[in-house]
Each structure stands twice: as structure tokens, then as C-alpha cells.
C-alpha atoms as a PDB file:
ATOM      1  CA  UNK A   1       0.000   0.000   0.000  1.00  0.00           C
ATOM      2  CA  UNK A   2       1.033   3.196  -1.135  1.00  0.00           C
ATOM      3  CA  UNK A   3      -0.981   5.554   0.800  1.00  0.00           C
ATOM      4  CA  UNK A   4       0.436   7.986   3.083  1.00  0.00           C
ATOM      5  CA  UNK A   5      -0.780   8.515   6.629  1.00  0.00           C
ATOM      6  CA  UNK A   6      -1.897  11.541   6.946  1.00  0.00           C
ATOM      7  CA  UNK A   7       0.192  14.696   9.033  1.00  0.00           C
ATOM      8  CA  UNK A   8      -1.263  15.878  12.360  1.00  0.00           C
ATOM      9  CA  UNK A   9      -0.493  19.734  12.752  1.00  0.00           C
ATOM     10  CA  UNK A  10      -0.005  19.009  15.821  1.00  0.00           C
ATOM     11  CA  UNK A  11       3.008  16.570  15.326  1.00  0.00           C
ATOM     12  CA  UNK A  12       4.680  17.878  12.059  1.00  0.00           C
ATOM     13  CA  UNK A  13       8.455  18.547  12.680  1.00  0.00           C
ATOM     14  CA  UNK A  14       9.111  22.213  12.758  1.00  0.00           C
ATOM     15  CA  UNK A  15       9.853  22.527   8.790  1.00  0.00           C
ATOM     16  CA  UNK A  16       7.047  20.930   8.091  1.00  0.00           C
ATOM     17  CA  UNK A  17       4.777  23.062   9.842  1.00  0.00           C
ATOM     18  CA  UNK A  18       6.732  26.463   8.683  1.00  0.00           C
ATOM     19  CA  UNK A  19       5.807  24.824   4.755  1.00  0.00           C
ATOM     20  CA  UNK A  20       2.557  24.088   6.125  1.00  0.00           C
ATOM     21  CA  UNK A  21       1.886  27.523   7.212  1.00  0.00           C
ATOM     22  CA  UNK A  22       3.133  29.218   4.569  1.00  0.00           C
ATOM     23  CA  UNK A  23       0.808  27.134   2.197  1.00  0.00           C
ATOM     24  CA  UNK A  24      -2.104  27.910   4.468  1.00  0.00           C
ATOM     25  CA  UNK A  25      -1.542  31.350   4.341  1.00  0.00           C
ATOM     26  CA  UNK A  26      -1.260  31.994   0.508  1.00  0.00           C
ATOM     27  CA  UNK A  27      -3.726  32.105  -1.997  1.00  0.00           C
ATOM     28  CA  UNK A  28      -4.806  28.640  -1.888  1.00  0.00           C
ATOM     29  CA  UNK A  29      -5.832  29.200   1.955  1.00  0.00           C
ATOM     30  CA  UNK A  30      -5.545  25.848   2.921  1.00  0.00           C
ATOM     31  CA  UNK A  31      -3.502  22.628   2.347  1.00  0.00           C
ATOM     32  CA  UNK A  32      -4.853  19.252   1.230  1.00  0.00           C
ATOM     33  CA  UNK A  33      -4.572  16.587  -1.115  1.00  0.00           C
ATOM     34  CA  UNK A  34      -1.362  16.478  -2.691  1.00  0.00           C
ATOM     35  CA  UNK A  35       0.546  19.263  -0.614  1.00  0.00           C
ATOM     36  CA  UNK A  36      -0.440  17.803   2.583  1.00  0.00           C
ATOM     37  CA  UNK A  37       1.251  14.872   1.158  1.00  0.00           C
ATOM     38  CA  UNK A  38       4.788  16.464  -0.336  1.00  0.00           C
ATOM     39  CA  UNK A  39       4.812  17.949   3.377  1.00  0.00           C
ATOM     40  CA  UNK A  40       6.357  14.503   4.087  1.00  0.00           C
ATOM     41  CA  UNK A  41       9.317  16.084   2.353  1.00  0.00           C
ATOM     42  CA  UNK A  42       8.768  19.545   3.146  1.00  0.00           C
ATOM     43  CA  UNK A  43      12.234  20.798   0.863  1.00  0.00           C
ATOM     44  CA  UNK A  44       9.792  19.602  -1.928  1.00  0.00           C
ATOM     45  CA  UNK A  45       6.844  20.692  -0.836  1.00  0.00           C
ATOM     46  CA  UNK A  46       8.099  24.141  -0.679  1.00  0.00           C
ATOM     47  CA  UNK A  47       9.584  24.664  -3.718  1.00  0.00           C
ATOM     48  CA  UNK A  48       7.037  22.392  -5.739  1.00  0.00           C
ATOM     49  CA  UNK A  49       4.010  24.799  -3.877  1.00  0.00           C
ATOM     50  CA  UNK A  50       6.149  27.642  -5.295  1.00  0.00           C
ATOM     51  CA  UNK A  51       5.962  26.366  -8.849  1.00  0.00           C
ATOM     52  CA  UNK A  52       2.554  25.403  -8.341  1.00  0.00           C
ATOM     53  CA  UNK A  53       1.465  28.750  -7.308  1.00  0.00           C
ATOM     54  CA  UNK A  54       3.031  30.447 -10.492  1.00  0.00           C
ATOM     55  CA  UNK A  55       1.443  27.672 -12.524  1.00  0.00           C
ATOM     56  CA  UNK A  56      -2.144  28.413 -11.005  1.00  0.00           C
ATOM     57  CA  UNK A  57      -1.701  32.281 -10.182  1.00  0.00           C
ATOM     58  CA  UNK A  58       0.611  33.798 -12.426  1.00  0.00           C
ATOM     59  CA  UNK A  59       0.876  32.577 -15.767  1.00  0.00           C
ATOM     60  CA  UNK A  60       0.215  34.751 -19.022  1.00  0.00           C
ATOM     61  CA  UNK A  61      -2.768  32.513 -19.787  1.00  0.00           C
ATOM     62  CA  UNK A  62      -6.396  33.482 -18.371  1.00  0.00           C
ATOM     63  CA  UNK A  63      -7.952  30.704 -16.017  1.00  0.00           C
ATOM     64  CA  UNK A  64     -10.368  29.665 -18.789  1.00  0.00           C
ATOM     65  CA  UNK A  65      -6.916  28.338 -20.620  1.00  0.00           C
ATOM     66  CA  UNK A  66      -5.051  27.563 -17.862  1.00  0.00           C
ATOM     67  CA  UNK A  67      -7.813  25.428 -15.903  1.00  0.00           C
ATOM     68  CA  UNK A  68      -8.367  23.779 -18.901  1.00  0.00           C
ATOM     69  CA  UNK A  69      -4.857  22.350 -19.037  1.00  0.00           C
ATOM     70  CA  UNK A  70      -5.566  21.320 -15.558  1.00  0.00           C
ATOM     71  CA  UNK A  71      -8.328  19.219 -16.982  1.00  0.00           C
ATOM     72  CA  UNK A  72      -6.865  17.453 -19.803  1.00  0.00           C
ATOM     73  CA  UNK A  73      -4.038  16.435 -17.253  1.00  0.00           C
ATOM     74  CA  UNK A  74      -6.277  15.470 -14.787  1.00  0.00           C
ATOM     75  CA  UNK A  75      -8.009  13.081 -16.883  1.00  0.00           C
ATOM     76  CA  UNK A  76      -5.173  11.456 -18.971  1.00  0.00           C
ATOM     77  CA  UNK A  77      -4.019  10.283 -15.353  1.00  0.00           C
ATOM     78  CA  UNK A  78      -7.201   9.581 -14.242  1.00  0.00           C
ATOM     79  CA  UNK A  79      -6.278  12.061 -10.914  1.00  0.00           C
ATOM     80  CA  UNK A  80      -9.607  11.912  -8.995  1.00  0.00           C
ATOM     81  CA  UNK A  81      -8.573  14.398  -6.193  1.00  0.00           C
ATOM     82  CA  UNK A  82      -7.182  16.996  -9.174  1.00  0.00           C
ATOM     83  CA  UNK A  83     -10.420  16.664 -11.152  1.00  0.00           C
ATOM     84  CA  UNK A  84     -12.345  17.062  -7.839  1.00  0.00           C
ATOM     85  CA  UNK A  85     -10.160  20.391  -6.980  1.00  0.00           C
ATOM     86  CA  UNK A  86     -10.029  21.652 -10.614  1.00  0.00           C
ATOM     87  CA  UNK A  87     -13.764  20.776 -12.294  1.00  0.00           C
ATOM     88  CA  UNK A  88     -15.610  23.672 -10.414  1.00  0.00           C
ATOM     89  CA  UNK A  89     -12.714  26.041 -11.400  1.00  0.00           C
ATOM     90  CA  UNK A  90     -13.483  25.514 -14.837  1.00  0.00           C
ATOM     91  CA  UNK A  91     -16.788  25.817 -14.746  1.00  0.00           C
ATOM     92  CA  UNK A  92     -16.720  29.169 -12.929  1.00  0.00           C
ATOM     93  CA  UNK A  93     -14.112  30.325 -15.512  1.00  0.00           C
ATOM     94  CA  UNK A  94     -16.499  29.664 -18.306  1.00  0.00           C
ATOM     95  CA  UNK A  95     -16.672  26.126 -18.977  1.00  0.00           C
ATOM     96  CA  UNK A  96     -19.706  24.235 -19.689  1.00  0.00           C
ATOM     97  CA  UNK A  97     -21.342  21.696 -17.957  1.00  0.00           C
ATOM     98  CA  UNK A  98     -21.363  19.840 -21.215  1.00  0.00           C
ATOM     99  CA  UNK A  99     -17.403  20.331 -22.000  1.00  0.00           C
ATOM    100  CA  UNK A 100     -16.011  19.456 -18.718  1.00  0.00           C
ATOM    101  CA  UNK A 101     -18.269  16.223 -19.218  1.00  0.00           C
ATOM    102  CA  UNK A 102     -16.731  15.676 -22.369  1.00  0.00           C
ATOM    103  CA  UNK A 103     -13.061  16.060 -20.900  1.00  0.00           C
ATOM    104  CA  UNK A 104     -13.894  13.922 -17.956  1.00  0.00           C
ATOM    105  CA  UNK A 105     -15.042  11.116 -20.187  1.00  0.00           C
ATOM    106  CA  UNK A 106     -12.233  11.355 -22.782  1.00  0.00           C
ATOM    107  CA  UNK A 107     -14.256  12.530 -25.328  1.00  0.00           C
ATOM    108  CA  UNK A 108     -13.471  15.997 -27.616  1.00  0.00           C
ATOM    109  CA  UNK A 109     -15.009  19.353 -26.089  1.00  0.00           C
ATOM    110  CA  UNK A 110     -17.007  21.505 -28.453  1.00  0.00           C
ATOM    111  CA  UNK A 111     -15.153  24.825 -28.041  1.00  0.00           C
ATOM    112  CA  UNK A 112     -16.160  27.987 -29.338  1.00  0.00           C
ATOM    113  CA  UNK A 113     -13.055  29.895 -29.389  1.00  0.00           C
ATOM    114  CA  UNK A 114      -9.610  28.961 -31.031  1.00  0.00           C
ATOM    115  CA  UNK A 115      -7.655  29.185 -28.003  1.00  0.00           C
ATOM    116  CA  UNK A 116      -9.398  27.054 -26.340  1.00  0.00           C
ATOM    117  CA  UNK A 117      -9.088  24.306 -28.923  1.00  0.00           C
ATOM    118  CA  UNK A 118      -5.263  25.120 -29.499  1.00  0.00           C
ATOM    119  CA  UNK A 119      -4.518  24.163 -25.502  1.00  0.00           C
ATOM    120  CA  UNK A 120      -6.662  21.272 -25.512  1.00  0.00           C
ATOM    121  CA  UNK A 121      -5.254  19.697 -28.855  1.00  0.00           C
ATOM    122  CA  UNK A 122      -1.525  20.926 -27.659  1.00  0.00           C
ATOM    123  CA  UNK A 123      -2.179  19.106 -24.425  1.00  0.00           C
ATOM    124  CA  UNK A 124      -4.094  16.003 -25.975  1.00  0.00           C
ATOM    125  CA  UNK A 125      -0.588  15.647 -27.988  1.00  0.00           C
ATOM    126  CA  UNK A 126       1.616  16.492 -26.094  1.00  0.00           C
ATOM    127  CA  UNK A 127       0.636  13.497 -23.616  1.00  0.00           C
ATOM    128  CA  UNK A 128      -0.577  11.226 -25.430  1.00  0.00           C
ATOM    129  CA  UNK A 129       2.195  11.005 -28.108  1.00  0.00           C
ATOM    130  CA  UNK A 130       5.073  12.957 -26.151  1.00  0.00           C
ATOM    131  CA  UNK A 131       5.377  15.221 -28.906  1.00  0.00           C
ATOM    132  CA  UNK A 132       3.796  18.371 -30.685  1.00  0.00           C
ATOM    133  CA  UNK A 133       3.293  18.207 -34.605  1.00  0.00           C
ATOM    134  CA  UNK A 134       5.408  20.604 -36.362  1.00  0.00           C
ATOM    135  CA  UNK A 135       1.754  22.360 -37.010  1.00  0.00           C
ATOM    136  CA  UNK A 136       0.032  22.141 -33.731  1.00  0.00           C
ATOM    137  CA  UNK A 137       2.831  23.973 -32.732  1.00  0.00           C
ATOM    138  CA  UNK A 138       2.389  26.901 -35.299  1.00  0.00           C
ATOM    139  CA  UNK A 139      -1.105  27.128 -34.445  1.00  0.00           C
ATOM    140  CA  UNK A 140       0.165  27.676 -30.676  1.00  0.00           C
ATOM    141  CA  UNK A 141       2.601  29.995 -31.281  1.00  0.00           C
ATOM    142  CA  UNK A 142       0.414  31.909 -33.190  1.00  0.00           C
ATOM    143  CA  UNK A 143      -2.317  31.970 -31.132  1.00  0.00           C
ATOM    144  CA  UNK A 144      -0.987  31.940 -27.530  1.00  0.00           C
ATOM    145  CA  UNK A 145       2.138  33.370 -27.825  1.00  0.00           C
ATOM    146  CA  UNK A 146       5.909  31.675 -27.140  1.00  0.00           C
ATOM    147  CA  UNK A 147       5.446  33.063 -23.226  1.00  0.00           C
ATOM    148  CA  UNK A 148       2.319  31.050 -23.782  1.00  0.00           C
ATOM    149  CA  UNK A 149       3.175  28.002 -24.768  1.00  0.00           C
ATOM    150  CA  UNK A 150       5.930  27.825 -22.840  1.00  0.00           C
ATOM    151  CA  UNK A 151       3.407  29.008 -19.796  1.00  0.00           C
ATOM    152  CA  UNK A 152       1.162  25.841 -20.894  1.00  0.00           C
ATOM    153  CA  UNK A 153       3.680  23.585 -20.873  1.00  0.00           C
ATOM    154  CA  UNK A 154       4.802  24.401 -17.460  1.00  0.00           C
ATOM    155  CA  UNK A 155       1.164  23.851 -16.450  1.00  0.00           C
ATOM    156  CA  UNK A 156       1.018  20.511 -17.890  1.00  0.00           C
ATOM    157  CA  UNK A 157       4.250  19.866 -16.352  1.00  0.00           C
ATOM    158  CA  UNK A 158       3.121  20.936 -12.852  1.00  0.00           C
ATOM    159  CA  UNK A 159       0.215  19.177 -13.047  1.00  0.00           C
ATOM    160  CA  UNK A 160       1.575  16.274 -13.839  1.00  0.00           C
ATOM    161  CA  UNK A 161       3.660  16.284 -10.909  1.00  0.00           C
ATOM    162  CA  UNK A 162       0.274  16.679  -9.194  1.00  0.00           C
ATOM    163  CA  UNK A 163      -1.482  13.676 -10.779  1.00  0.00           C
ATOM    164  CA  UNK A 164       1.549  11.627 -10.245  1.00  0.00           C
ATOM    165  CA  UNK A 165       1.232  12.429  -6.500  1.00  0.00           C
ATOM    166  CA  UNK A 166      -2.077  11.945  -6.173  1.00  0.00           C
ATOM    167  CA  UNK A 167      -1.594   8.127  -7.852  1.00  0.00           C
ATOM    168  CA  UNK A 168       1.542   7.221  -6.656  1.00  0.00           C
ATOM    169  CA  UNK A 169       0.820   8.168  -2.973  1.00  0.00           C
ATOM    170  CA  UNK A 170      -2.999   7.100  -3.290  1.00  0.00           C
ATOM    171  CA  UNK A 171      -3.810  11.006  -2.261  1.00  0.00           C
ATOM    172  CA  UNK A 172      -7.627  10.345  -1.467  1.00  0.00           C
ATOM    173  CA  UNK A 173     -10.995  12.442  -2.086  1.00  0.00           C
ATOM    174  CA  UNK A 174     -12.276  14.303   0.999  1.00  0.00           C
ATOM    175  CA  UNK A 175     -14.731  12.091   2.742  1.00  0.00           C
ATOM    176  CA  UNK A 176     -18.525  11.594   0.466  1.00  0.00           C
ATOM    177  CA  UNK A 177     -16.204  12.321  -2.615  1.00  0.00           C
ATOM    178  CA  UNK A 178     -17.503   9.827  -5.591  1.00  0.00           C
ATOM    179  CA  UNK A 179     -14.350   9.121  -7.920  1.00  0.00           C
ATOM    180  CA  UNK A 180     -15.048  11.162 -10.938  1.00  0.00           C
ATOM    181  CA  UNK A 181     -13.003   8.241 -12.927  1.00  0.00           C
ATOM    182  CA  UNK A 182     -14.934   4.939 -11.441  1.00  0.00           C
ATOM    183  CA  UNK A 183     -16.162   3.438 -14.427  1.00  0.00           C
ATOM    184  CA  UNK A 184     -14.157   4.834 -16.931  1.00  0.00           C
ATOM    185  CA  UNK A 185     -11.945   2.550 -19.367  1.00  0.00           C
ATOM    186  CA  UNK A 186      -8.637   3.842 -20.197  1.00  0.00           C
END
């Protein structure tokens, strides 16, 4: 068994809790999931957090484009907890119901706007063959920008990290959580 036991606050070693703290107090406001578990390493946690924060915060792309990133990579691994963090994010930064169905499920979005359909194809690629076409990547470039692509593909990156965390250490859902993946073939 893989899974982690969870920290106590009340027992974390003295550079765990400074990590912990200084997660809590940023702009996620809390810590769970996967950074509760990198705090077993808290060296990683802090600098991964760090990253993480850029990735989520501070990139050139809008929410709408970055959360949808966070989407694709949360279903190609299957990341229950990142799906569960990430899914209302997208819908509050303008995702359908109806898309974020379609993502969840594996099956191609109906987007509306070219960007949109530039990081979901880029992503789609870029993980599932390890590569980006010579023309997918045009179509980037031109419409996101090279600070945007390379912006997206520190998301996916990041995010990967995530979904590895979450699978390799078993991260779980909070408590009455359904896995958004039960069922699913890959």
C-alpha cells in the first residue's frame, strides 16, 4: 500500500509546519490533497508549492486556458482528487457543464473559441504522443504566444507532478467524494 498517513499539525516537525503555514496562508488558503502529502518532504513541498502557485496564479494565460490544461491532465491520469479540486474552477471560468463532461469522459469538447481548442489539442498531444506536430505547434505559437506556450507547458508539467502524486501516494478524495473516474476505461 502506497498511501500515506496523513500529518497531524499538531506533530509535524518544525519545517514541516513552517511549509505548512506558509501554504495555508497563501492564496490557496488551505492545504490538502497532494501538498499535505509532499509535506512529508517539506524541501519539496516548498519549492514544488512555489511552482505550483506560479502555474495556477501567475501565468500569461487566463484561467479559462489555464484550468483547462488542468483538466486534460487530470483526466489522462485519471487524478480523482485533481479533477475534484479543478472541475468547479473551470466551470466558474467559463466552462460548460457539457465540455467538462466531455473532458472527464475522454471525449473531444465543443469549443467555441480557437484558443481554447489550441490548448486542448496541444495538451491532448503532447501526452498522449510525447510530442507536438510541427503544425500544432504553429497554431500555438500563433495563437498563444511563445510566453504562452511555454506558460502551458509548465502547467502541464506541474500538473503532472500533481497527478503523479495523487496516484503514486494514493492522495484520497475528501470524505462523500464519488471518484469522478470509477467506471471509466482507459
Amino acid at each position: 500500500m502506497s498511501r500515506l498517513q496523513p500529518l497531524n499539525p499538531e506533530t509535524m516537525t518544525p519545517e514541516q509546519r513552517r511549509v505548512y503555514d506558509m501554504i495555508a496562508s497563501g492564496p490557496r488558503g488551505r492545504v490538502e490533497g497532494p501538498l499535505l502529502a509532499w509535506l512529508q518532504s517539506p524541501g519539496l513541498a516548498e519549492r514544488a508549492q512555489a511552482l505550483g502557485a506560479f502555474c495556477r496564479y501567475g501565468t500569461c494565460l487566463p484561467p479559462r486556458l489555464s484550468e483547462l490544461a488542468i483538466l486534460v491532465t487530470a483526466e489522462y491520469w485519471r487524478a480523482p482528487f485533481e479533477w475534484y479540486a479543478h472541475a468547479p474552477i473551470a466551470a466558474k471560468a467559463g466552462h460548460t457543464a457539457e465540455n467538462i463532461e466531455a473532458l472527464r469522459t475522454g471525449r473531444a469538447p465543443s469549443f467555441t473559441q480557437e484558443d481554447e481548442r489550441i490548448v486542448y489539442d496541444y495538451a491532448r498531444e503532447l501526452l498522449r504522443t510525447r510530442k507536438v506536430s510541427d503544425a500544432t505547434a504553429a497554431r500555438a505559437h500563433k495563437t498563444l504566444g511563445d510566453t504562452g506556450v511555454v506558460d502551458l507547458v509548465g502547467i502541464l508539467g506541474y500538473y503532472g507532478l500533481i497527478s503523479m502524486t495523487i496516484k503514486g501516494l494514493e492522495v484520497p478524495l475528501p470524505a462523500g467524494e464519488a471518484n469522478p473516474f470509477a467506471g471509466l476505461t482507459d
